[in-house]
N, C-alpha and C. Protein backbone atom coordinates (compact mmCIF):
# COMPACT_ATOMS: atom_id res chain seq x y z
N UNK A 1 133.68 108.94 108.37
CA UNK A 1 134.01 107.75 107.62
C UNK A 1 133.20 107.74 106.32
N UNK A 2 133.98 107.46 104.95
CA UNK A 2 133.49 107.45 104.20
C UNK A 2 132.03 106.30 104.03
N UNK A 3 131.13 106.28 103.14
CA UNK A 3 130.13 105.26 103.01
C UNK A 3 129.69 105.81 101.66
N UNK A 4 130.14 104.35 100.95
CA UNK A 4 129.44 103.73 99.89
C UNK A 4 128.32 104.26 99.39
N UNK A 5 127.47 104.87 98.29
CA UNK A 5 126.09 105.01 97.87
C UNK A 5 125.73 104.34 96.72
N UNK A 6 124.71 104.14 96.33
CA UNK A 6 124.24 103.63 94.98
C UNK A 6 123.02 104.54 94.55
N UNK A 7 123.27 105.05 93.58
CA UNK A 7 122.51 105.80 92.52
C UNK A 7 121.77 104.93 91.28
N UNK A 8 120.69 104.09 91.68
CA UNK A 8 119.97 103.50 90.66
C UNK A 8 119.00 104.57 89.65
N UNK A 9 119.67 104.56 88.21
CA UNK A 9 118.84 105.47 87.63
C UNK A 9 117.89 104.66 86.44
N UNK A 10 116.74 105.29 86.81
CA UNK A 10 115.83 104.44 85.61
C UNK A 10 115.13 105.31 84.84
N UNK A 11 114.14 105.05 83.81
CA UNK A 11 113.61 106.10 82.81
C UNK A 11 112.12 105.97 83.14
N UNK A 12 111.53 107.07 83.08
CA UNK A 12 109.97 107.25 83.79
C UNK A 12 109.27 107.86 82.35
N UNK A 13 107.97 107.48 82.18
CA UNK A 13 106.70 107.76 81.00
C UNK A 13 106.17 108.84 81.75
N UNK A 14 106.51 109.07 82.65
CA UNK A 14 105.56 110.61 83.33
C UNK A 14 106.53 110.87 84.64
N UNK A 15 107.20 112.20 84.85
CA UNK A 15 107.61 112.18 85.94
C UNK A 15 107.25 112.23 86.98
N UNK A 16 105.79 113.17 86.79
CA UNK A 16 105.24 113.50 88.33
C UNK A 16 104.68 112.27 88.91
N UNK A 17 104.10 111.20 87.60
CA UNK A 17 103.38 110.60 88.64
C UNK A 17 104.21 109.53 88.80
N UNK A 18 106.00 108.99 88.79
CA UNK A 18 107.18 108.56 89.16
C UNK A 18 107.09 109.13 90.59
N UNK A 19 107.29 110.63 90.62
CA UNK A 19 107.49 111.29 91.68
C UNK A 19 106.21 111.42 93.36
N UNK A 20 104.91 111.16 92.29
CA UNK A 20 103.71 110.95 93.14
C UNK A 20 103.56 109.54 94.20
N UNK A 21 104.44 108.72 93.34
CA UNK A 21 104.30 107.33 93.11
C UNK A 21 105.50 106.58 94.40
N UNK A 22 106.42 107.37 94.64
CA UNK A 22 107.60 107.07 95.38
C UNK A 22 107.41 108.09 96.77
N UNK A 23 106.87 109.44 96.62
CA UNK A 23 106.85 110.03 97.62
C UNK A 23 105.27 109.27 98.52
N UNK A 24 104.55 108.46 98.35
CA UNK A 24 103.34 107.71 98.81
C UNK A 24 103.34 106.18 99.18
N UNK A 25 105.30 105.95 98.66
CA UNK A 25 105.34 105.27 99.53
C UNK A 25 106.46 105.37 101.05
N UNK A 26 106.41 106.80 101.08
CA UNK A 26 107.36 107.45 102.62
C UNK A 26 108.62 107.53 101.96
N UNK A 27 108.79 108.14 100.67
CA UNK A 27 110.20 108.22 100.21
C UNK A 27 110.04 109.81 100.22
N UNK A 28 111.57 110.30 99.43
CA UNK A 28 111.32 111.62 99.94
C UNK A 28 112.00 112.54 98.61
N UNK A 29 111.94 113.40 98.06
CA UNK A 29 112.41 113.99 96.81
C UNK A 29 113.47 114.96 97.10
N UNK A 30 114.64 114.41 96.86
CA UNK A 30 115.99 115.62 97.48
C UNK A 30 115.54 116.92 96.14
N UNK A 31 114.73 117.78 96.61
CA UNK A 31 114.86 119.18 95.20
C UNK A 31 116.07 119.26 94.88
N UNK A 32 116.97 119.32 95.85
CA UNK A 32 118.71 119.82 94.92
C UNK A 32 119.10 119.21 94.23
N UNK A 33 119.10 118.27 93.64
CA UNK A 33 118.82 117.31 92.41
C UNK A 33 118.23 116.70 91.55
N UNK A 34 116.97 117.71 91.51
CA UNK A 34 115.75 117.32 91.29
C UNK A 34 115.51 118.16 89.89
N UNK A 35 114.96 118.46 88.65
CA UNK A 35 114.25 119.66 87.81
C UNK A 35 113.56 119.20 87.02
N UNK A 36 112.78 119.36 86.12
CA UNK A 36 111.71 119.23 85.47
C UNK A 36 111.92 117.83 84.73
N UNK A 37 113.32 117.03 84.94
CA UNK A 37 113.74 115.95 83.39
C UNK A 37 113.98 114.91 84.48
N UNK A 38 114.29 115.42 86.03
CA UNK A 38 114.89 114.60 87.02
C UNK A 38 114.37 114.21 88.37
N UNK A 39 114.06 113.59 89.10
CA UNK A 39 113.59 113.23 90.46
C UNK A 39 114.51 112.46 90.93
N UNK A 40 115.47 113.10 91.95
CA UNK A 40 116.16 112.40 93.11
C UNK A 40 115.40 111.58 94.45
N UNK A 41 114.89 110.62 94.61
CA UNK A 41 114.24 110.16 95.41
C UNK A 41 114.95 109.43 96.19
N UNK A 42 115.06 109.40 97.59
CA UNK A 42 116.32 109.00 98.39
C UNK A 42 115.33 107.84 99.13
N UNK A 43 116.06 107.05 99.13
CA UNK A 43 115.18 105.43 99.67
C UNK A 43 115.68 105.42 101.01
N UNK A 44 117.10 105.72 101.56
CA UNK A 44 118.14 105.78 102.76
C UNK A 44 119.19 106.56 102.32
N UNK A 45 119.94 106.62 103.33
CA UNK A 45 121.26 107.38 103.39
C UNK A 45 122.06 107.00 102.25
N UNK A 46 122.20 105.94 102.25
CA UNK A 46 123.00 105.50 100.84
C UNK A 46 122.51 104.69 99.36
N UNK A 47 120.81 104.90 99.46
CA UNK A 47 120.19 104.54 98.45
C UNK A 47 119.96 105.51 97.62
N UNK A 48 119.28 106.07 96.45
CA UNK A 48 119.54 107.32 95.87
C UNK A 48 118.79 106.99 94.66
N UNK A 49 117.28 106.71 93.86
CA UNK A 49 116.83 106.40 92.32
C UNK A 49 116.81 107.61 92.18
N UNK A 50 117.51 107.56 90.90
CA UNK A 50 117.45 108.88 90.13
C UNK A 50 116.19 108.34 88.80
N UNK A 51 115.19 109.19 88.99
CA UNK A 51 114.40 108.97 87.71
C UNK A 51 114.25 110.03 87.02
N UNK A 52 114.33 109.57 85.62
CA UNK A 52 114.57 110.80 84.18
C UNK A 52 113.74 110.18 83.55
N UNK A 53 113.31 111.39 82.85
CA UNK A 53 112.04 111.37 81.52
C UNK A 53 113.76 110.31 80.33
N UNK A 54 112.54 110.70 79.71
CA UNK A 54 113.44 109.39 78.51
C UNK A 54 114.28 110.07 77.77
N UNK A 55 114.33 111.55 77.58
CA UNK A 55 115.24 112.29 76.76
C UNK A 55 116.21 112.66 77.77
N UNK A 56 116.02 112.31 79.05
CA UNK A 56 117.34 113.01 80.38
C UNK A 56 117.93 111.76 80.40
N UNK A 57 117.16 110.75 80.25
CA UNK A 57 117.51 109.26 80.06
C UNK A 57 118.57 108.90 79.10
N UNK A 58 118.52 109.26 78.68
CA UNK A 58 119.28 108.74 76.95
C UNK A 58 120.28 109.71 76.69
N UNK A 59 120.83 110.98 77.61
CA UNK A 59 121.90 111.37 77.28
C UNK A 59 122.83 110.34 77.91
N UNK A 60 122.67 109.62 79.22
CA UNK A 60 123.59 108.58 80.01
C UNK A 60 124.16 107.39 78.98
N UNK A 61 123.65 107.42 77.88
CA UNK A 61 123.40 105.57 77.07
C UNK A 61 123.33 105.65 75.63
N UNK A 62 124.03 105.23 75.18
CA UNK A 62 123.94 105.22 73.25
C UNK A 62 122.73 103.70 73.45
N UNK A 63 122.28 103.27 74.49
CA UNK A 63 121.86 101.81 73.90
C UNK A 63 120.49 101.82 73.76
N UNK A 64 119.25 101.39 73.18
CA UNK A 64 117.76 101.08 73.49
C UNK A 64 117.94 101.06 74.74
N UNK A 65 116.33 101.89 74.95
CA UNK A 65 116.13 101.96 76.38
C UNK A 65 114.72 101.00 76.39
N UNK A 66 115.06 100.07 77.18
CA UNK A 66 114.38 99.06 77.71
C UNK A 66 112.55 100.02 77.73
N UNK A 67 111.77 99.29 77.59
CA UNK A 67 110.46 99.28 77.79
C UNK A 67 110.11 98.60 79.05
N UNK A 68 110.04 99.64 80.06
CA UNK A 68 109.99 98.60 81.54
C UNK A 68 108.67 97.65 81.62
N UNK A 69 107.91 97.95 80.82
CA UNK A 69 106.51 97.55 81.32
C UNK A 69 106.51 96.13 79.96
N UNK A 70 107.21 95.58 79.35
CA UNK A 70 107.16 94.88 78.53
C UNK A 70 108.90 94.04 78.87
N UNK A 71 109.61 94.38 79.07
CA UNK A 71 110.24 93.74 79.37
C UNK A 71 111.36 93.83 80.96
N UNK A 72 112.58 93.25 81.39
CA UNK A 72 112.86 93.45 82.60
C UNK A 72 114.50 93.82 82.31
N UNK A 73 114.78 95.16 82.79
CA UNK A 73 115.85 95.55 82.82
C UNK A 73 117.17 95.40 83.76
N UNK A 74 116.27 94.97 84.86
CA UNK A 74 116.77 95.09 86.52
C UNK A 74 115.63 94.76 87.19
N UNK A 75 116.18 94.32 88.44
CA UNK A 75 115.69 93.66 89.62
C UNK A 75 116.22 94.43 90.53
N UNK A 76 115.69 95.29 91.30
CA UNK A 76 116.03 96.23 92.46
C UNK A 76 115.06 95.82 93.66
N UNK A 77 116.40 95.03 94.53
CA UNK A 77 116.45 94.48 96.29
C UNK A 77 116.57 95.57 96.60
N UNK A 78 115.68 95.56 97.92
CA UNK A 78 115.94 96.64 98.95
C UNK A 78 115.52 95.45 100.68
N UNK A 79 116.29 96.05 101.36
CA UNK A 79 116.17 94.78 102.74
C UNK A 79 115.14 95.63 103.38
N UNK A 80 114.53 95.03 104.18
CA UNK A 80 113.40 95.48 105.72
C UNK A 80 113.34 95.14 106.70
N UNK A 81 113.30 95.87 107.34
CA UNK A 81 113.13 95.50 108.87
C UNK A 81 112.57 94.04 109.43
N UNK A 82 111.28 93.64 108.62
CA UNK A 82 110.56 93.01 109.74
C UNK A 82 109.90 92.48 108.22
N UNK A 83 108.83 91.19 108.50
CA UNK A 83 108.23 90.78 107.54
C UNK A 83 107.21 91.53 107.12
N UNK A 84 106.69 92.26 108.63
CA UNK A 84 105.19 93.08 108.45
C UNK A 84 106.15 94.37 107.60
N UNK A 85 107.41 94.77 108.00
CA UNK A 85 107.58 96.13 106.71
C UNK A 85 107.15 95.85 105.33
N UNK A 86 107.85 94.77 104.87
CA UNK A 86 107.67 93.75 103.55
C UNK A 86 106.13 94.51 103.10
N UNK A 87 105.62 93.97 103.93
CA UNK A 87 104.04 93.34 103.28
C UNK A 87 103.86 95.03 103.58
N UNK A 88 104.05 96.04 104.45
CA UNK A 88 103.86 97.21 104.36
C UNK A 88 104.21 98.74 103.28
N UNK A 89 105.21 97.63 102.73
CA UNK A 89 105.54 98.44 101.52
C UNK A 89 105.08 98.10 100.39
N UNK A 90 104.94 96.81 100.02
CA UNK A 90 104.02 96.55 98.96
C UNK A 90 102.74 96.99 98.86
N UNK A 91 102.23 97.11 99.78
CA UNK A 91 100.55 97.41 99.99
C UNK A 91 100.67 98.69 99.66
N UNK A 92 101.59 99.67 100.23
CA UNK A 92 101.74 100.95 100.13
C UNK A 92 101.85 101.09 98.31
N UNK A 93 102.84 100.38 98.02
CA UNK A 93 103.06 100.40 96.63
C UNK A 93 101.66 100.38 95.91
N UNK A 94 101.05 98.83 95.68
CA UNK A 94 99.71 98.97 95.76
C UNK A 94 98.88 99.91 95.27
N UNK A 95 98.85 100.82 96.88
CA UNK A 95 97.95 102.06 96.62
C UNK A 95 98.18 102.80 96.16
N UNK A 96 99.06 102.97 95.81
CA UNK A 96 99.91 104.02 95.08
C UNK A 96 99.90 104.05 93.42
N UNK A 97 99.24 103.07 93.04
CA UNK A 97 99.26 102.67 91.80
C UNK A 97 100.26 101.60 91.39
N UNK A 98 101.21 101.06 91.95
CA UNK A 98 102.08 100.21 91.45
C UNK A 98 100.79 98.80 91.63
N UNK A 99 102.16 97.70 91.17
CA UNK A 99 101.25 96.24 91.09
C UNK A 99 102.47 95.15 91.62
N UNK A 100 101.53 94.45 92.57
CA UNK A 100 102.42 92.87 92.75
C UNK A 100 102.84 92.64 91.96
N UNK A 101 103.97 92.13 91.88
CA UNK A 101 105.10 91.11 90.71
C UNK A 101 105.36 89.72 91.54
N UNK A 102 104.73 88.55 91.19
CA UNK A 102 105.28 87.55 91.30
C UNK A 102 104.57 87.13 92.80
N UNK A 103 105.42 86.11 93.33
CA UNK A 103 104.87 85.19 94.54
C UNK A 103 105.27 85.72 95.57
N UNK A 104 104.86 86.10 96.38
CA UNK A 104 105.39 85.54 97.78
C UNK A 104 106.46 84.57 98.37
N UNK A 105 107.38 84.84 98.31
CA UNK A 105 108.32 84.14 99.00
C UNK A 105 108.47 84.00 100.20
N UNK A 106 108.15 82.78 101.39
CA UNK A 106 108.39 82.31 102.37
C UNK A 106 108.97 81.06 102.83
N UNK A 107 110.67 81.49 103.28
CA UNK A 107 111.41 80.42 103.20
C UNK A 107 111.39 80.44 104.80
N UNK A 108 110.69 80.98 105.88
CA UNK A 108 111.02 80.78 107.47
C UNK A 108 111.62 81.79 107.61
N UNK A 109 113.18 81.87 106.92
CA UNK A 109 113.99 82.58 108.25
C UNK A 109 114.04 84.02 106.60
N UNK A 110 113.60 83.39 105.87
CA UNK A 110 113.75 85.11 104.90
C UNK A 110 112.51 85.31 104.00
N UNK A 111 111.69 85.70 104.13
CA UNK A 111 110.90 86.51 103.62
C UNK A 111 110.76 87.86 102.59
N UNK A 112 110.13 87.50 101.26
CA UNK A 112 109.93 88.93 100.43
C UNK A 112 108.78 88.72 99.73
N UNK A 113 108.71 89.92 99.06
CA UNK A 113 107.70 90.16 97.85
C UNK A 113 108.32 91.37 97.04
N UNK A 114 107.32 90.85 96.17
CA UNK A 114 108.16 92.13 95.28
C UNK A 114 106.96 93.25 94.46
N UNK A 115 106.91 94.38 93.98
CA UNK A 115 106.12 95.00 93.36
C UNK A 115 106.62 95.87 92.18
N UNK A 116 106.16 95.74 91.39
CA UNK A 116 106.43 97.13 89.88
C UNK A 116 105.49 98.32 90.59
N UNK A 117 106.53 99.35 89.84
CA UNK A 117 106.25 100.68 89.61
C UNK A 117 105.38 101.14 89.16
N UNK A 118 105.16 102.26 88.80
CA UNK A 118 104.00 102.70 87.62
C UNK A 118 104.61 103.09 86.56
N UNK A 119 106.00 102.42 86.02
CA UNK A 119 106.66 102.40 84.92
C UNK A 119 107.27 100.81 84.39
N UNK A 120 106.81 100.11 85.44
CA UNK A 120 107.18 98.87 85.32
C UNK A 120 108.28 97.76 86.34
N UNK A 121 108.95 98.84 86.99
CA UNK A 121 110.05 98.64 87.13
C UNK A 121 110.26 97.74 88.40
N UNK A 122 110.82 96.36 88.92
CA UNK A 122 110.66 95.23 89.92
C UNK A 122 111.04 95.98 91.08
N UNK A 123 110.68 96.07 91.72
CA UNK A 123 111.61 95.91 93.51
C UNK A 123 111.05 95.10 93.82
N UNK A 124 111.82 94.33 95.18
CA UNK A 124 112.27 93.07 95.20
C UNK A 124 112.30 93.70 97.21
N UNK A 125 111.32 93.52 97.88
CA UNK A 125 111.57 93.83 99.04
C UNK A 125 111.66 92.68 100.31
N UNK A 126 112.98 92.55 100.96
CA UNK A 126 113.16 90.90 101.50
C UNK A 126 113.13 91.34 102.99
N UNK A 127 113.13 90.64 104.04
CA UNK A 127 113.76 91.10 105.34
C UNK A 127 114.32 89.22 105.12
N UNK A 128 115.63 89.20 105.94
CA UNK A 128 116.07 88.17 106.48
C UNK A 128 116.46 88.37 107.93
N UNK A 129 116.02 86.89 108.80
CA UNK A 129 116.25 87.01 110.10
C UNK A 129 117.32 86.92 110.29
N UNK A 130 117.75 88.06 111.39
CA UNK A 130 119.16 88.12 111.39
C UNK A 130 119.64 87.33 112.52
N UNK A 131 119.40 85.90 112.75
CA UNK A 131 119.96 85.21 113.71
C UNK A 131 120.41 84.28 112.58
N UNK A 132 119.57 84.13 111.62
CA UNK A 132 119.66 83.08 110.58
C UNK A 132 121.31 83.59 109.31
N UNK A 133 121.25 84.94 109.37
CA UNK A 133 122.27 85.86 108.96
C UNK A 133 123.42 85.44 109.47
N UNK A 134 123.24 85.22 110.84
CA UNK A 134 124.69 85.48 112.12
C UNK A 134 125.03 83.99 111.86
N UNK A 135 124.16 83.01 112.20
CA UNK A 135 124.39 81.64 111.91
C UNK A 135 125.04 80.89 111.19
């Protein structure tokens, strides 16, 4: 059966440490899509950031390329398991060199936080209870 993917591609100030930066937090670098301008970093089966230096960047786009660290291009959700994943991936992020973005959100039945990259860039990591989902 076919399934859906999404290929979020963003522009990185250094690749390796894009690539240092995502593989530390349990992500994983597909090489077959990968070369010196590109990092395929697969989040899940059907998640997929493609990160490019700014000249692999800019063949995709006639437009300014956003300055992630000065301004906001996108907001990239990703769901979790559990509240403790949440708070387990940010921390991871964290150490990794990224930084908290914003508050803590605790509404009871859905829970997130969110963290920048080491290029700037938001994720947005939520779990919602899935009784509250079904409901």
């Amino acid at each position: 059966m076919y399934q859906q993917m999404i290929f979020v591609n963003l522009c990185t100030g250094d690749l390796g440490a894009s690539k240092k930066f995502f593989t530390e937090l349990g992500f994983t670098i597909n090489e077959q899509f990968s070369d010196d301008t590109t990092a395929s970093v697969v989040i899940s089966e059907t998640i997929v950031v493609m990160v490019h230096t700014k000249e692999k960047y800019s063949q995709f786009t006639k437009k300014d390329i956003a300055d992630s660290t000065k301004s906001s291009e996108v907001l990239i959700a990703l769901s979790s398991e559990s509240r403790e994943k949440v708070d387990e991936l940010v921390e991871k992020a964290v150490a990794a060199g990224g930084s908290v973005s914003g508050e803590t959100q605790d509404h009871g039945f859905m829970y997130g936080r969110a963290f920048d990259d080491v290029d700037g860039h938001t994720f947005e990591v939520v779990w919602m209870d899935p009784a509250a989902v079904q409901g």
